[in-house]
N, C-alpha and C. Protein backbone atom coordinates (compact mmCIF):
# COMPACT_ATOMS: atom_id res chain seq x y z
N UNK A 1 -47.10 -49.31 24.81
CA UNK A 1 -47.73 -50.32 25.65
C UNK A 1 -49.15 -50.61 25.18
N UNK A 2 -49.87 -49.85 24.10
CA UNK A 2 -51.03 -49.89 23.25
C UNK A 2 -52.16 -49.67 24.52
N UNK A 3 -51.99 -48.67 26.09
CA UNK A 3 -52.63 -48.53 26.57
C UNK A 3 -53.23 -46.97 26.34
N UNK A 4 -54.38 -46.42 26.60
CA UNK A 4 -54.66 -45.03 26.13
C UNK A 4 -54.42 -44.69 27.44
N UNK A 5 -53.84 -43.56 27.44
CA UNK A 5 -53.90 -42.61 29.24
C UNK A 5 -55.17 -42.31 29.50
N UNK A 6 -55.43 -42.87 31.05
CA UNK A 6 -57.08 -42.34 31.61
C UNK A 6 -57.53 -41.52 32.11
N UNK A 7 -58.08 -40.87 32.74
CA UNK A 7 -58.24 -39.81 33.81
C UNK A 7 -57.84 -39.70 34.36
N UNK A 8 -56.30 -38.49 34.66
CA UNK A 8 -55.18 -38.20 35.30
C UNK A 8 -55.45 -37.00 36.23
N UNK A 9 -54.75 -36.93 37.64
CA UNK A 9 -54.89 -35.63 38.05
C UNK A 9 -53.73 -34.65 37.52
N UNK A 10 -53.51 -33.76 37.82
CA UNK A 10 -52.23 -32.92 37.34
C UNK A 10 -51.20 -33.06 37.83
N UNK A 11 -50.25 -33.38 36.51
CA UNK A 11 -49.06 -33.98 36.65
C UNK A 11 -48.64 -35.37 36.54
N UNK A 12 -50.08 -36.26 36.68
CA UNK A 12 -49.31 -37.69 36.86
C UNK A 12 -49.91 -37.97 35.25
N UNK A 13 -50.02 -39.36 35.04
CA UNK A 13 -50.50 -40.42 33.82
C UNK A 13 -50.60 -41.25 34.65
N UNK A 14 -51.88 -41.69 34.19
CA UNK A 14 -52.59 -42.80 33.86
C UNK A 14 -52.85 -43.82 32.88
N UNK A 15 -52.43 -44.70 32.72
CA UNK A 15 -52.35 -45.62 31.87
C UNK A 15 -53.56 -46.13 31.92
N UNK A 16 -54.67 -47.08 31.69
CA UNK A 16 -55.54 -47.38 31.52
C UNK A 16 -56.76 -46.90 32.70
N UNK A 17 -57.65 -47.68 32.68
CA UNK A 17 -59.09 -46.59 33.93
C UNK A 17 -59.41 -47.83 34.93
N UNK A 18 -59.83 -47.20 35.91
CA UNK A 18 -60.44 -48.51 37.01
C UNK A 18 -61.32 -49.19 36.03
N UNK A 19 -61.15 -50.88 36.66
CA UNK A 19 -61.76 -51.65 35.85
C UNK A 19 -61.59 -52.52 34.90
N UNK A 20 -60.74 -51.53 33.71
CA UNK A 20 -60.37 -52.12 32.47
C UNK A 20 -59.16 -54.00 33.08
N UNK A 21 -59.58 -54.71 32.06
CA UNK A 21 -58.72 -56.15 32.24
C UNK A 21 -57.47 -56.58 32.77
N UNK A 22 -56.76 -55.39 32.26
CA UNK A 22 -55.35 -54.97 32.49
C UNK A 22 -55.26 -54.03 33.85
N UNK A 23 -53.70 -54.01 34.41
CA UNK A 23 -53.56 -53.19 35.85
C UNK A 23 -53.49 -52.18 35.09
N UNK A 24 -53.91 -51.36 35.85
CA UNK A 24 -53.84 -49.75 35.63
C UNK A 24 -52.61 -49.27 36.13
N UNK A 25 -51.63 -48.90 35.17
CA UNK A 25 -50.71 -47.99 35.74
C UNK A 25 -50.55 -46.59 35.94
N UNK A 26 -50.39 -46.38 37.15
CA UNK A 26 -50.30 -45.16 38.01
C UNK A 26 -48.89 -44.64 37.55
N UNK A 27 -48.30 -43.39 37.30
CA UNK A 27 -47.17 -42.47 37.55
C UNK A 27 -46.98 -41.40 38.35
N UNK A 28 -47.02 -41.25 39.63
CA UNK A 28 -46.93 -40.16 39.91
C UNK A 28 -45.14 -39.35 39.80
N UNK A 29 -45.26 -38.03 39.46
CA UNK A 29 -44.27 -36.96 40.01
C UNK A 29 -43.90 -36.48 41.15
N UNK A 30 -42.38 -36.88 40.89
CA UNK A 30 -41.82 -36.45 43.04
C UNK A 30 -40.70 -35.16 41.73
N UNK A 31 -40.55 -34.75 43.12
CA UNK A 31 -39.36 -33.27 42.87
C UNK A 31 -38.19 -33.41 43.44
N UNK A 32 -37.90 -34.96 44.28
CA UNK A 32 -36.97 -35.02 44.56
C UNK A 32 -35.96 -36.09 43.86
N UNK A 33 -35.05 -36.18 43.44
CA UNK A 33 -34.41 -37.29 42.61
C UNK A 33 -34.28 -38.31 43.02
N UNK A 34 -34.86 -39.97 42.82
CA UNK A 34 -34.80 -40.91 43.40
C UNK A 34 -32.99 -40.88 43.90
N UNK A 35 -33.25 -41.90 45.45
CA UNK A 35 -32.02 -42.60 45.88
C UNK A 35 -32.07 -44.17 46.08
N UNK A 36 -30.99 -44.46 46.14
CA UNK A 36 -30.63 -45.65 46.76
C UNK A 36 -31.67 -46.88 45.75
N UNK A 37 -31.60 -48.29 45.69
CA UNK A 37 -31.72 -48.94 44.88
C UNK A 37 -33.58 -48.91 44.56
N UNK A 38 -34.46 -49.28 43.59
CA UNK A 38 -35.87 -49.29 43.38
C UNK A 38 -36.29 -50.63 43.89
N UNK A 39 -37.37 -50.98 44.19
CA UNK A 39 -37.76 -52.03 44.77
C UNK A 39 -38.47 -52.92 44.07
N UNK A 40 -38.74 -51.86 42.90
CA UNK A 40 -39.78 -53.10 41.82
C UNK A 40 -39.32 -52.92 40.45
N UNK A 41 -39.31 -54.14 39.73
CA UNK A 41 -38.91 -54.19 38.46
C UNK A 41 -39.88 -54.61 38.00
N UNK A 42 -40.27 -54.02 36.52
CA UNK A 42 -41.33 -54.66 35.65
C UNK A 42 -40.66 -55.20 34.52
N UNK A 43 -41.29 -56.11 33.75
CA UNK A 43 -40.90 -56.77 32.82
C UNK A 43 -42.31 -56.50 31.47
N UNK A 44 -42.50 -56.05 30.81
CA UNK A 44 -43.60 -55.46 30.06
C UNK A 44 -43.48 -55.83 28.71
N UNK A 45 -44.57 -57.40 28.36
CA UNK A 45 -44.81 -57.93 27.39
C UNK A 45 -45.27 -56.79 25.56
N UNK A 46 -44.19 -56.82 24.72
CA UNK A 46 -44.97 -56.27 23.67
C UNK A 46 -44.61 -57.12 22.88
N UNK A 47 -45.72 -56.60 21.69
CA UNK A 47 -45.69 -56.92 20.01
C UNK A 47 -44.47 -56.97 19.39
N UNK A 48 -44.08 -55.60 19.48
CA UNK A 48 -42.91 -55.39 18.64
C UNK A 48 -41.91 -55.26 19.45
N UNK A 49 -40.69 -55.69 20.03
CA UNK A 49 -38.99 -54.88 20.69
C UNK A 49 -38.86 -53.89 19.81
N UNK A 50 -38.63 -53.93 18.71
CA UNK A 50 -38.17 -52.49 18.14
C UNK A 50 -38.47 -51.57 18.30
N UNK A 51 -40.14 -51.64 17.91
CA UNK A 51 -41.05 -50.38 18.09
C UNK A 51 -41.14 -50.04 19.40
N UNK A 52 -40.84 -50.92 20.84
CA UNK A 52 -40.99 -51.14 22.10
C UNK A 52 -39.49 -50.19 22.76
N UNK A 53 -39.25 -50.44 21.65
CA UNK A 53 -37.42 -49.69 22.31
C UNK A 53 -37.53 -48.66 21.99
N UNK A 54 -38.21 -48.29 20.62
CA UNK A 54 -38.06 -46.37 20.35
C UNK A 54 -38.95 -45.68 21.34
N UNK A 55 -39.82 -46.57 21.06
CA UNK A 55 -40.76 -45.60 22.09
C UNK A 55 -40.50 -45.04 23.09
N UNK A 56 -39.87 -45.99 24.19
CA UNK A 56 -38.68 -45.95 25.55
C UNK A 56 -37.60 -44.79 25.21
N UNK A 57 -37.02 -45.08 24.38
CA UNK A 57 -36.25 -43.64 23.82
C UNK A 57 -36.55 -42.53 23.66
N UNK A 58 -37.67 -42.54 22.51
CA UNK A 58 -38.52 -41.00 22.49
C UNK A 58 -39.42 -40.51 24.00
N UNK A 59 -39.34 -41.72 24.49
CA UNK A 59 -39.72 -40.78 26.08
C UNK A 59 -38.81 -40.42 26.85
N UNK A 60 -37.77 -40.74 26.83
CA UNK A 60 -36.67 -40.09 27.68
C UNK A 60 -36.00 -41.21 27.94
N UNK A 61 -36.37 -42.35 28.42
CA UNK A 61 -35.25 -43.34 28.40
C UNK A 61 -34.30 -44.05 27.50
N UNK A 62 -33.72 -44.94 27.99
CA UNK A 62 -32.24 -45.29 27.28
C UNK A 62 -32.38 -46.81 27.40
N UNK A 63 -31.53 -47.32 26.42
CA UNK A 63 -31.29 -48.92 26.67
C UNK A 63 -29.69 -49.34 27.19
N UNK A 64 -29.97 -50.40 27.87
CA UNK A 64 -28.87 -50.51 28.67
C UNK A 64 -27.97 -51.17 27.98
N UNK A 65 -27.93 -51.45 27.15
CA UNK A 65 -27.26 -52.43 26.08
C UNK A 65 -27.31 -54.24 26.20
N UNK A 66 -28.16 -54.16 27.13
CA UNK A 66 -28.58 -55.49 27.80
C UNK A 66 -29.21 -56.51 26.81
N UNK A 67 -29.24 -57.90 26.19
CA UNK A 67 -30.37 -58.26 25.42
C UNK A 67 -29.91 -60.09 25.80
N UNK A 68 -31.28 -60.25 25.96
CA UNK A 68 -31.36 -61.87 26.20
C UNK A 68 -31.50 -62.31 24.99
N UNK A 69 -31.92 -63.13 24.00
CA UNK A 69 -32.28 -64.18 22.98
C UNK A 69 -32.55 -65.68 23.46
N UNK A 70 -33.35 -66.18 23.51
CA UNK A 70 -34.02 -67.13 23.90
C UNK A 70 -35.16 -68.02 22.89
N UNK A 71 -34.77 -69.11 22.89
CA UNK A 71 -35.68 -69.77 21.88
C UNK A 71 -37.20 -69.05 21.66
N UNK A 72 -37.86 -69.53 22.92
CA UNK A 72 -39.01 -68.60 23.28
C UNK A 72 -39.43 -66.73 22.87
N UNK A 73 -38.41 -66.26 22.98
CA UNK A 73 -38.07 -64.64 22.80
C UNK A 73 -37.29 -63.87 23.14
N UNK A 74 -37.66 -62.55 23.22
CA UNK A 74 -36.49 -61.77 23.75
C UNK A 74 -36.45 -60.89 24.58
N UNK A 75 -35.46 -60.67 25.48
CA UNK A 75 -35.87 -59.85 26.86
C UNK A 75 -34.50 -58.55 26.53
N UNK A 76 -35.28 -57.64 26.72
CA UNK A 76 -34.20 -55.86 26.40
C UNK A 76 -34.18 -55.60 27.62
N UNK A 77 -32.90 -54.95 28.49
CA UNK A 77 -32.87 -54.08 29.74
C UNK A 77 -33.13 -53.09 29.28
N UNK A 78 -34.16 -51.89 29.70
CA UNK A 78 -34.12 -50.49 29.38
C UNK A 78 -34.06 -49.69 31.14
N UNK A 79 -33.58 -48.64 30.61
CA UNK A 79 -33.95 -47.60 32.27
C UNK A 79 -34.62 -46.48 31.22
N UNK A 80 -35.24 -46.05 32.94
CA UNK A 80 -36.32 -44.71 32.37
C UNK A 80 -35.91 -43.94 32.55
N UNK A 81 -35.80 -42.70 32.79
CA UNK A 81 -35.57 -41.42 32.78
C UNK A 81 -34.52 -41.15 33.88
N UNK A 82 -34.91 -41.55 35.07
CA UNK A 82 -34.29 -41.22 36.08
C UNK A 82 -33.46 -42.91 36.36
N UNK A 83 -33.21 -43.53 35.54
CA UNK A 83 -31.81 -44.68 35.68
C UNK A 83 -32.78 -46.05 36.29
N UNK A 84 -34.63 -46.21 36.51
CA UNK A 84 -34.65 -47.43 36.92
C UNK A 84 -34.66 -48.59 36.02
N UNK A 85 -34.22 -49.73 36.23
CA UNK A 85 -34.07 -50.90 34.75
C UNK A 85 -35.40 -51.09 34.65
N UNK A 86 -36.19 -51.13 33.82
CA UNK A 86 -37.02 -52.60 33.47
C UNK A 86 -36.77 -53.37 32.36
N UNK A 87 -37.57 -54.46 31.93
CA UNK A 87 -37.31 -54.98 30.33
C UNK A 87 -38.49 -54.94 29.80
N UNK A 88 -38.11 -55.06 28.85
CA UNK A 88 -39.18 -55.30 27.57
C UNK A 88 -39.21 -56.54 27.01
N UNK A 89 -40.08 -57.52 26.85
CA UNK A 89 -40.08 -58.81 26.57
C UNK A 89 -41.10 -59.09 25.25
N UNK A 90 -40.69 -59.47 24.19
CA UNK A 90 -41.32 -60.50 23.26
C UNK A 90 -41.47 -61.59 23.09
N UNK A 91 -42.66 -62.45 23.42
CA UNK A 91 -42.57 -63.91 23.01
C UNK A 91 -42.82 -64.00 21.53
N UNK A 92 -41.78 -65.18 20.97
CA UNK A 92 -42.03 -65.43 19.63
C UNK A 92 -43.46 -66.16 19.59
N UNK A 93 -44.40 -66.50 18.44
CA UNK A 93 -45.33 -67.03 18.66
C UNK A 93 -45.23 -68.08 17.47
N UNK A 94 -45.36 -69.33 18.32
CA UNK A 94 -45.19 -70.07 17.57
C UNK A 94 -46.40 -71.43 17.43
């Protein structure tokens, strides 16, 4: 996501710091296994899909085998660890 992790308490990540241009994403850790459907989906603009998909992989998630193609670009379904979807989106730049 080319964000550096910020000042985290123990256990969570932080994705960028109060302030910075961009939302700061929060992670916290539960101990109990999500249920029933998630309420928010993100859609998370990168550079690369490829490099955007391993990364998702080498963290624990999976791709859903999902893929849009669109004049404009391309949209990947991935889930994270514990099964929630988001995508990954590239605009071509033209």
């Amino acid at each position: 996501m080319g964000r550096e992790p910020g000042p985290s308490e123990q256990g969570w990540v932080y994705l960028g710091e109060r302030g910075d241009p961009q939302p700061r994403l929060v992670f916290q850790p539960v101990s109990e296994p999500a249920t029933g459907k998630v309420r928010i989906h993100l859609d998370v603009t990168v550079d690369d899909i490829e490099e955007a998909m391993a990364t998702v992989l080498a963290l624990g998630g999976r791709s859903t085998g999902e893929r849009h193609d669109y004049d404009e670009g391309v949209v990947v379904v991935m889930a994270d660890p514990e099964d929630h979807e988001f995508c990954l989106v590239q605009y071509y730049r033209t």
